[in-house]
N, C-alpha and C. Protein backbone atom coordinates (compact mmCIF):
# COMPACT_ATOMS: atom_id res chain seq x y z
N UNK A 1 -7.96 -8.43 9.81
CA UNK A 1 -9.28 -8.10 9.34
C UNK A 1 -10.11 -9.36 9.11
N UNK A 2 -9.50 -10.09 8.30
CA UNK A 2 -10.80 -11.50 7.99
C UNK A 2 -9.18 -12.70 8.12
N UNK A 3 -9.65 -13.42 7.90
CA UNK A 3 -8.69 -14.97 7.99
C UNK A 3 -8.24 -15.10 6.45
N UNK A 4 -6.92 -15.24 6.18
CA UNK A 4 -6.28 -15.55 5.25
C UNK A 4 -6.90 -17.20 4.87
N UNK A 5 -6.62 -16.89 3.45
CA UNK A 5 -7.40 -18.30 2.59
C UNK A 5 -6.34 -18.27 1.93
N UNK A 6 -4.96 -19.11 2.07
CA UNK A 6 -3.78 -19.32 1.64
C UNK A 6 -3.16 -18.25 0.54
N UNK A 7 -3.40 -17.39 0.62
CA UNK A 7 -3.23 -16.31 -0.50
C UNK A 7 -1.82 -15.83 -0.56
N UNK A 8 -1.25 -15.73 -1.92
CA UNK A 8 -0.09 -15.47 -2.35
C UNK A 8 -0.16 -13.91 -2.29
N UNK A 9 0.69 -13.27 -1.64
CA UNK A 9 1.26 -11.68 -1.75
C UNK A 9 1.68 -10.75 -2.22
N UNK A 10 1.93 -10.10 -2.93
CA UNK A 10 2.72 -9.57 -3.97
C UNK A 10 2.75 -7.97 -3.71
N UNK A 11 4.23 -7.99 -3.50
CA UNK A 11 4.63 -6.55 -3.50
C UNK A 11 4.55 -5.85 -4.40
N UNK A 12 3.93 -4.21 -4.90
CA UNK A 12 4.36 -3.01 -5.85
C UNK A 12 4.53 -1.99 -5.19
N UNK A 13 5.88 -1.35 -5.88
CA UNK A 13 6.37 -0.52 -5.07
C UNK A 13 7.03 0.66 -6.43
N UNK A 14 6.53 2.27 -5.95
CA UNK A 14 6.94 3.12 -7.59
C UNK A 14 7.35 4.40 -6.19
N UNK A 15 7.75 5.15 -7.06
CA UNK A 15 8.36 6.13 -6.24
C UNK A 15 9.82 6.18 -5.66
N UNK A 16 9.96 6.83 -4.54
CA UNK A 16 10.85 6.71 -3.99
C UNK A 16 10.97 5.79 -2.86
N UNK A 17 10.81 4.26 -3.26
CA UNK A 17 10.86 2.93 -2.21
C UNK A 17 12.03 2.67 -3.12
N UNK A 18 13.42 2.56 -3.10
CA UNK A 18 14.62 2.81 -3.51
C UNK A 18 15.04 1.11 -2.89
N UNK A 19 14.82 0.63 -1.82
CA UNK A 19 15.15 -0.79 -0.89
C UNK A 19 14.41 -2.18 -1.36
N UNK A 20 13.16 -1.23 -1.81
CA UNK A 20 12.01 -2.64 -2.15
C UNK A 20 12.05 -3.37 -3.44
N UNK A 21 11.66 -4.40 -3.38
CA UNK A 21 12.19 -5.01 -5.13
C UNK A 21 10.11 -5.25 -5.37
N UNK A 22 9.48 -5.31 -6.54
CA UNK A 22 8.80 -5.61 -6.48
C UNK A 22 8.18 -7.23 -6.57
N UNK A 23 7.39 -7.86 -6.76
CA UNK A 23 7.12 -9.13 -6.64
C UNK A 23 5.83 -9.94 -5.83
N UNK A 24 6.54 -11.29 -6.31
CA UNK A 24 6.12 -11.72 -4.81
C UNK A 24 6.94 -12.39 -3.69
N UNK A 25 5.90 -12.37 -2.49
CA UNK A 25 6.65 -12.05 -1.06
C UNK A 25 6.37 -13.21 -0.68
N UNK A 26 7.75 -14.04 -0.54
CA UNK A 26 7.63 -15.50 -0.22
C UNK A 26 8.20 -15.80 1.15
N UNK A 27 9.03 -14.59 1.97
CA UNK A 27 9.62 -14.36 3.27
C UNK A 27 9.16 -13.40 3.73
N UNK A 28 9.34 -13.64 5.17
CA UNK A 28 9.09 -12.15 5.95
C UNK A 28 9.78 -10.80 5.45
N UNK A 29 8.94 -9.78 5.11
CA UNK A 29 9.62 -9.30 4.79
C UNK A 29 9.53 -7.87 5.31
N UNK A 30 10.15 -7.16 5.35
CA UNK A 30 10.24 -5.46 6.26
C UNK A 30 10.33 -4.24 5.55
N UNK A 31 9.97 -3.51 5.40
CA UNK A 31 9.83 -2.52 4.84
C UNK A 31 9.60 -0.93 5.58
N UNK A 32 10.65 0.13 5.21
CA UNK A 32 10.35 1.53 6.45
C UNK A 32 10.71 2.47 5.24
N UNK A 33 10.07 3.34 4.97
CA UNK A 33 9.77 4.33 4.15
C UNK A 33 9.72 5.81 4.86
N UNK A 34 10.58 6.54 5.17
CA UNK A 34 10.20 7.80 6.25
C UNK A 34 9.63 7.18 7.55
N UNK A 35 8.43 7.67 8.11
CA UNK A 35 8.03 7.37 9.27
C UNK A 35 7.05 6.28 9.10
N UNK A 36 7.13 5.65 7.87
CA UNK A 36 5.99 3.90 7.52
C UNK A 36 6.57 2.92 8.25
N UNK A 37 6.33 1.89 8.71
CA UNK A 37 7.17 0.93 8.73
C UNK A 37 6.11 -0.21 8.28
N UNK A 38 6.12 -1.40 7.82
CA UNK A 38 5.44 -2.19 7.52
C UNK A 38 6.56 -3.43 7.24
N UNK A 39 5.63 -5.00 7.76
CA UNK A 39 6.21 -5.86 8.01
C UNK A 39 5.33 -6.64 7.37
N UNK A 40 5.86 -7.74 6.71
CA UNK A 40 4.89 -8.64 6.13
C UNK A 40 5.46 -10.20 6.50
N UNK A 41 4.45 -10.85 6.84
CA UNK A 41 4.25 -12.28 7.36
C UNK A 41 4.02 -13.20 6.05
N UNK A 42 4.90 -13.53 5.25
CA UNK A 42 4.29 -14.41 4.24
C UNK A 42 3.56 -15.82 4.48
N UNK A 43 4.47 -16.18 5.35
CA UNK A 43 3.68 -17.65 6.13
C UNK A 43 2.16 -17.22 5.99
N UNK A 44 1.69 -16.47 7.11
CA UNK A 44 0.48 -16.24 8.02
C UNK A 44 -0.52 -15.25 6.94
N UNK A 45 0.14 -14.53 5.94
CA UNK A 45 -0.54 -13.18 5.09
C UNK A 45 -0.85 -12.57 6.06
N UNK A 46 -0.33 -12.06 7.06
CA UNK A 46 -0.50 -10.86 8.09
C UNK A 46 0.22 -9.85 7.62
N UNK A 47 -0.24 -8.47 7.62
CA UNK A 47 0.57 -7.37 7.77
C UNK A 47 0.49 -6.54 8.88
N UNK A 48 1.50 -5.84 9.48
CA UNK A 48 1.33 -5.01 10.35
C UNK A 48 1.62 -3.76 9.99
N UNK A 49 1.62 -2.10 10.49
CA UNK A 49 1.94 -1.35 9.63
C UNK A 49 2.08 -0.45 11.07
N UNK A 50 2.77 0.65 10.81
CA UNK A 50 2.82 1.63 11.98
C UNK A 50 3.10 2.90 10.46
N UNK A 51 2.32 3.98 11.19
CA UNK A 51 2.91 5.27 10.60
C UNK A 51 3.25 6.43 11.26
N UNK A 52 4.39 6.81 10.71
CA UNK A 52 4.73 8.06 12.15
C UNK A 52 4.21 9.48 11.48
N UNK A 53 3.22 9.56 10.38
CA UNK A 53 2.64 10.62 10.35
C UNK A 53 2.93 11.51 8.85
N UNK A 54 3.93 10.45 7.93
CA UNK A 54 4.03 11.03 6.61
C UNK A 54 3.21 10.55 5.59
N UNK A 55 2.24 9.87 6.03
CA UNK A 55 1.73 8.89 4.88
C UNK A 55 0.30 8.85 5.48
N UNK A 56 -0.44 8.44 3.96
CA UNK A 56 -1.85 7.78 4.21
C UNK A 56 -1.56 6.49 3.97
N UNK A 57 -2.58 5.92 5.00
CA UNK A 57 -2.41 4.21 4.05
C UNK A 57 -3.50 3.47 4.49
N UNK A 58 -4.34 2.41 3.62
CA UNK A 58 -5.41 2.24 3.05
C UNK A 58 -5.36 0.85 3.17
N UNK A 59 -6.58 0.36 3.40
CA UNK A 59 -7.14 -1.28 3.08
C UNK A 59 -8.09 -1.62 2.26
N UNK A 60 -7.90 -1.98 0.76
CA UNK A 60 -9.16 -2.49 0.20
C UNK A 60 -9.22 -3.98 0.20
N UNK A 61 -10.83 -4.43 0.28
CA UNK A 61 -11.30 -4.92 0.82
C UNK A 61 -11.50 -5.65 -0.85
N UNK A 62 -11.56 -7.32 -0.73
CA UNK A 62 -11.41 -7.64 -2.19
C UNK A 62 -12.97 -6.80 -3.02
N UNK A 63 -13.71 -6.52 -2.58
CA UNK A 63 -14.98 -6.22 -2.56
C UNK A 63 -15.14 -4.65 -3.39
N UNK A 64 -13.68 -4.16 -3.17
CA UNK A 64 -13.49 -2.91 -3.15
C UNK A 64 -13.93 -1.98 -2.40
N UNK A 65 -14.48 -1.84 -0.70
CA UNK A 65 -14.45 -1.18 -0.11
C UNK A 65 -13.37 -0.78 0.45
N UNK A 66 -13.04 0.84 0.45
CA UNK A 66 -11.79 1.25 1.18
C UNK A 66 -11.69 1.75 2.29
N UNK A 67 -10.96 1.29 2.92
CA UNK A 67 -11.19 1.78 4.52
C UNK A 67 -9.31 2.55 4.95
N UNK A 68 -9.80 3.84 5.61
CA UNK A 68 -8.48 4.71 5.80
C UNK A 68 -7.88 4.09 7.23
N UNK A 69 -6.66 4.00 7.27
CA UNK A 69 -6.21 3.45 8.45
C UNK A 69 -5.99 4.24 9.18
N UNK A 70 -5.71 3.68 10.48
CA UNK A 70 -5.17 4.69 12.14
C UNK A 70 -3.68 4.47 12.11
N UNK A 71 -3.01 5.45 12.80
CA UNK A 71 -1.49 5.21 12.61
C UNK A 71 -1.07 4.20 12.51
N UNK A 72 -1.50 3.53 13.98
CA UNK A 72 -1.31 2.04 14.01
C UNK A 72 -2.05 0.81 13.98
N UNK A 73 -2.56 0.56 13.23
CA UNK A 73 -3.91 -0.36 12.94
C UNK A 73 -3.21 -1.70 13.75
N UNK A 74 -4.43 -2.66 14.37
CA UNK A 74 -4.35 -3.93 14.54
C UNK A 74 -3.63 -4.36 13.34
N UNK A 75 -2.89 -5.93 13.66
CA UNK A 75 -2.40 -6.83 12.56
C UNK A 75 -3.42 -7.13 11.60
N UNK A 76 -3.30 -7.23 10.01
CA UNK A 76 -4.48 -7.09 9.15
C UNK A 76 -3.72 -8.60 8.47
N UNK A 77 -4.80 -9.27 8.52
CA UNK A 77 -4.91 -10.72 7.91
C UNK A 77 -5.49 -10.63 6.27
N UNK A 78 -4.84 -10.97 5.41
CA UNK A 78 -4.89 -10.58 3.79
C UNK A 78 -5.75 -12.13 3.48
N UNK A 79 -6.97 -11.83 2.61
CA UNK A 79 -7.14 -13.08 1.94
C UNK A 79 -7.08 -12.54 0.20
N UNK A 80 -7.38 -13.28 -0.45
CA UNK A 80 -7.61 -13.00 -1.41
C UNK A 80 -8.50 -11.99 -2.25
N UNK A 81 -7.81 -10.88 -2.99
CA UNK A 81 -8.16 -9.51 -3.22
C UNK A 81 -7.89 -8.94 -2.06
N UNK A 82 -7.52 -8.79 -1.18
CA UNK A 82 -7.15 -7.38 -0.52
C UNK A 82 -6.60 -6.60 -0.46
N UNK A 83 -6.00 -5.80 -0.65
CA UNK A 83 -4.74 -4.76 -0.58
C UNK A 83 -4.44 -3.88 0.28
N UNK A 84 -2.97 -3.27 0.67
CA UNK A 84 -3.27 -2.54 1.49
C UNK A 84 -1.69 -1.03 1.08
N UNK A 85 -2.84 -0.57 1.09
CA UNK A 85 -1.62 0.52 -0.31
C UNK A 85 -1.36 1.99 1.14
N UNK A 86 -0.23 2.07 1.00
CA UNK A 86 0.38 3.61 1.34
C UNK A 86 1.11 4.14 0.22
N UNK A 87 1.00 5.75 0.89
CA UNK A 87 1.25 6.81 0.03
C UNK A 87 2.20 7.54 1.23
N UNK A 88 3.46 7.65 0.89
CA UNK A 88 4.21 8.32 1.87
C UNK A 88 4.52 9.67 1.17
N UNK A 89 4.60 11.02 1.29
CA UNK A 89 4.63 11.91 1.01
C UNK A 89 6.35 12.48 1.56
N UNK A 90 7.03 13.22 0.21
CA UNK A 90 7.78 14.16 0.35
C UNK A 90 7.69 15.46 0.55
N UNK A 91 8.28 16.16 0.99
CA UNK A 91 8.95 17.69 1.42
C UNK A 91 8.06 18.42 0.10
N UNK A 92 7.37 18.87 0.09
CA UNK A 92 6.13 19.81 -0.76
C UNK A 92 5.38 18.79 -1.80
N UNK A 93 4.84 17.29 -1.59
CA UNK A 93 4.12 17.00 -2.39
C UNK A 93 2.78 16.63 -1.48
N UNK A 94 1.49 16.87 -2.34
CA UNK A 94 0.35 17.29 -2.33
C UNK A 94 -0.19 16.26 -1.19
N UNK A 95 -0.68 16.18 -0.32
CA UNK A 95 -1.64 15.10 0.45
C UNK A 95 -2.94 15.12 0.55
N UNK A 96 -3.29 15.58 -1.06
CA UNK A 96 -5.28 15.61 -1.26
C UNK A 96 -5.54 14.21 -0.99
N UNK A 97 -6.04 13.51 -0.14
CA UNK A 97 -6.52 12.47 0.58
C UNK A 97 -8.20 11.86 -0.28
N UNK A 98 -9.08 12.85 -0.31
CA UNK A 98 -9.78 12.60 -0.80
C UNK A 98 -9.67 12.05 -2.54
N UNK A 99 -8.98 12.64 -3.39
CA UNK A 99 -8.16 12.05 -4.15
C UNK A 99 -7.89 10.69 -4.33
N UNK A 100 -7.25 10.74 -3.10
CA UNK A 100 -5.88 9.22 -3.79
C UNK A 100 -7.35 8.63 -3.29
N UNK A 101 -8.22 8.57 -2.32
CA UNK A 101 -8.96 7.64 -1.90
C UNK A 101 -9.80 7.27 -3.27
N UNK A 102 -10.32 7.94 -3.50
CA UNK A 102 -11.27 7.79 -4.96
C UNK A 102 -10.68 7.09 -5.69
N UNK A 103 -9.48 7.57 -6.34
CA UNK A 103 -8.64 6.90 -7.22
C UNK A 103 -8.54 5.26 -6.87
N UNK A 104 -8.10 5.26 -5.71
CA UNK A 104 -7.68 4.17 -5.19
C UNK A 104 -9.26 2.55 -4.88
N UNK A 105 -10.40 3.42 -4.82
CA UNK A 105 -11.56 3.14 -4.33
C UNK A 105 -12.20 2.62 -6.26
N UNK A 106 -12.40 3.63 -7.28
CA UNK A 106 -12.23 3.40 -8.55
C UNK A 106 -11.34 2.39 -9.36
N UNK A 107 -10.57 2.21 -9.09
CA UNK A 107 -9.65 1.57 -10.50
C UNK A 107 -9.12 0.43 -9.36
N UNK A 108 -9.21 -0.30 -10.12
CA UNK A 108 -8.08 -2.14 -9.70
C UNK A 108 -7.23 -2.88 -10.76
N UNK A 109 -6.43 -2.98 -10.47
CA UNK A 109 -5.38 -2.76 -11.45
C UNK A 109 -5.02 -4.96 -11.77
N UNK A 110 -5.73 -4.98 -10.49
CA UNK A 110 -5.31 -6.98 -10.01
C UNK A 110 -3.32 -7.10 -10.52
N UNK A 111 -3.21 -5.81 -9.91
CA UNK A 111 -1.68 -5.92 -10.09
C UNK A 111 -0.83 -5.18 -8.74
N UNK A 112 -0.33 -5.86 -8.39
CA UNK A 112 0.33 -4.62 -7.09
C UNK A 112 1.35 -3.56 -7.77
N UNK A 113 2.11 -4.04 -8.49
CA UNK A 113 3.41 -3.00 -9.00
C UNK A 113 2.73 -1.85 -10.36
N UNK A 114 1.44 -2.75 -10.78
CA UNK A 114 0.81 -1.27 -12.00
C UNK A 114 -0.13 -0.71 -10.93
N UNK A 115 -0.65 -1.17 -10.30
CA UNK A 115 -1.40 -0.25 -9.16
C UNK A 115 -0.60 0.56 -8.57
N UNK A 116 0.78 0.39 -8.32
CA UNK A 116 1.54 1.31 -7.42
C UNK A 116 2.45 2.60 -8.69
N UNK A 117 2.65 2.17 -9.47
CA UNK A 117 2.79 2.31 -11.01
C UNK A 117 1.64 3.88 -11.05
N UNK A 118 0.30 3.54 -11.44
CA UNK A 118 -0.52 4.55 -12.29
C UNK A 118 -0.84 5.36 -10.97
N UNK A 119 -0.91 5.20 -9.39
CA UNK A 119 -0.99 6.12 -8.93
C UNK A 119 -0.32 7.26 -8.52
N UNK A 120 1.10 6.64 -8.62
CA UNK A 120 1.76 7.29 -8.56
C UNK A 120 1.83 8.56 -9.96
N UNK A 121 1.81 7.95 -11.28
CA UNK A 121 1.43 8.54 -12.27
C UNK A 121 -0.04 10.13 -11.92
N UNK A 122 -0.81 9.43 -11.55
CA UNK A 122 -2.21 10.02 -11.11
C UNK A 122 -1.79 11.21 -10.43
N UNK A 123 -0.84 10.65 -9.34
CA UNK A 123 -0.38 12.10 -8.61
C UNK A 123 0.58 13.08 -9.37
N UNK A 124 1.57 12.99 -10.41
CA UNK A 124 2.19 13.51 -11.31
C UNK A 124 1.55 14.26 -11.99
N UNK A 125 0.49 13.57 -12.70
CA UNK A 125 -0.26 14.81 -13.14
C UNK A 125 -1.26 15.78 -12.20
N UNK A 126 -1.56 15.58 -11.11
CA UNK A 126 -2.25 16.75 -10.34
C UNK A 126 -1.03 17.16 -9.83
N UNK A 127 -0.11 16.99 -10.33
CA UNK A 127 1.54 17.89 -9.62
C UNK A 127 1.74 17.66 -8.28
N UNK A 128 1.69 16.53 -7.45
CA UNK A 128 1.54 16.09 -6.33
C UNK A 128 2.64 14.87 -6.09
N UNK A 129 3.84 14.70 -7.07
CA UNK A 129 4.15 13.60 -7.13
C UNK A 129 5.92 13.71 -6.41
N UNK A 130 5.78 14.90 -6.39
CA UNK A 130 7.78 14.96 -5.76
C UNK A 130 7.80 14.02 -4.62
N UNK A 131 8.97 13.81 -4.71
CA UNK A 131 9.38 12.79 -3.58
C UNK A 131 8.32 11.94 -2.72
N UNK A 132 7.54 11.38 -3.32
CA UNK A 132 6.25 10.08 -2.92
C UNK A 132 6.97 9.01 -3.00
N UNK A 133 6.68 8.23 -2.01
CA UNK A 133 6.76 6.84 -2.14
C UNK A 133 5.40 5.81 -1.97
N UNK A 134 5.35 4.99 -2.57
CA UNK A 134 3.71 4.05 -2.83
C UNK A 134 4.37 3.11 -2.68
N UNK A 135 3.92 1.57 -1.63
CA UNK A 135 3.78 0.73 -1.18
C UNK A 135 2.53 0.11 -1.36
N UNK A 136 2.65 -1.18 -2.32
CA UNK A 136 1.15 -1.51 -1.97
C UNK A 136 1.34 -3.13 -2.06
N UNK A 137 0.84 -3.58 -1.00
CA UNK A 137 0.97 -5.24 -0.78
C UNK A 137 -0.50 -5.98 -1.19
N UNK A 138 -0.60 -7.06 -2.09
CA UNK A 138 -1.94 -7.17 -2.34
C UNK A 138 -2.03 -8.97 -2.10
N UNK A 139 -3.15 -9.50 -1.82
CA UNK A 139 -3.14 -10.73 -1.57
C UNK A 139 -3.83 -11.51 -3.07
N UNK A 140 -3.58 -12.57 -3.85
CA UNK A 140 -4.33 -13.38 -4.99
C UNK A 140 -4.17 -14.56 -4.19
């Protein structure tokens, strides 16, 4: 999307991401969630992402504009403030889209793991939260 300005990465991860540790991402690092897969370039702050169709997943823009992704988006170059959050959905939980977008478009948490944290929360209480997994990689 724009050119990385040496920006540090930081993984949050709530739900059912059972593999992921949260933090920050100082190696390449890989990540596949159901049909997500996402790869992160710590060197470069590139992410790449593929989805095979269980998940939404999102780019905000440090600016806070949110933009919905295509299965497979071009490689997305992170600078500082950006994020790029999925929502992988389980076997009967809710995929109100318009929702998580708002939510997600509203509130900044300047945290990856409480951002991945209260939305997941968010979806719990609209009863939307069984078996979700939230991924969200953010650049400072």
């Amino acid at each position: 999307m724009r050119a990385g300005t040496e920006a540090q990465l930081h993984l949050g991860v709530a739900g059912r991401v059972a593999s992921a540790r949260p933090g920050p991402v100082d190696t390449a690092t890989n990540l596949t969630l159901g049909g997500l897969r996402v790869a992160v370039d710590a060197a470069t702050a590139t992410l790449t992402a593929a989805n095979g169709g269980e998940a939404l997943h999102y780019w905000r823009y440090a600016d806070g504009t949110l933009k919905p992704l295509p299965a497979a988006p071009p490689p997305l170059v992170m600078a500082r403030g950006d994020a790029y959050i999925a929502v992988v959905f389980g076997p009967g939980a809710a995929t109100d889209s318009p929702t998580i977008a708002r939510f997600l478009h509203l509130r900044d948490y300047f945290n990856a793991q409480r951002l991945a944290e209260a939305l997941l929360a968010h979806l719990a209480e609209a009863g939307g939260a069984a078996g979700v997994g939230i991924v969200v990689v953010e650049a400072r």
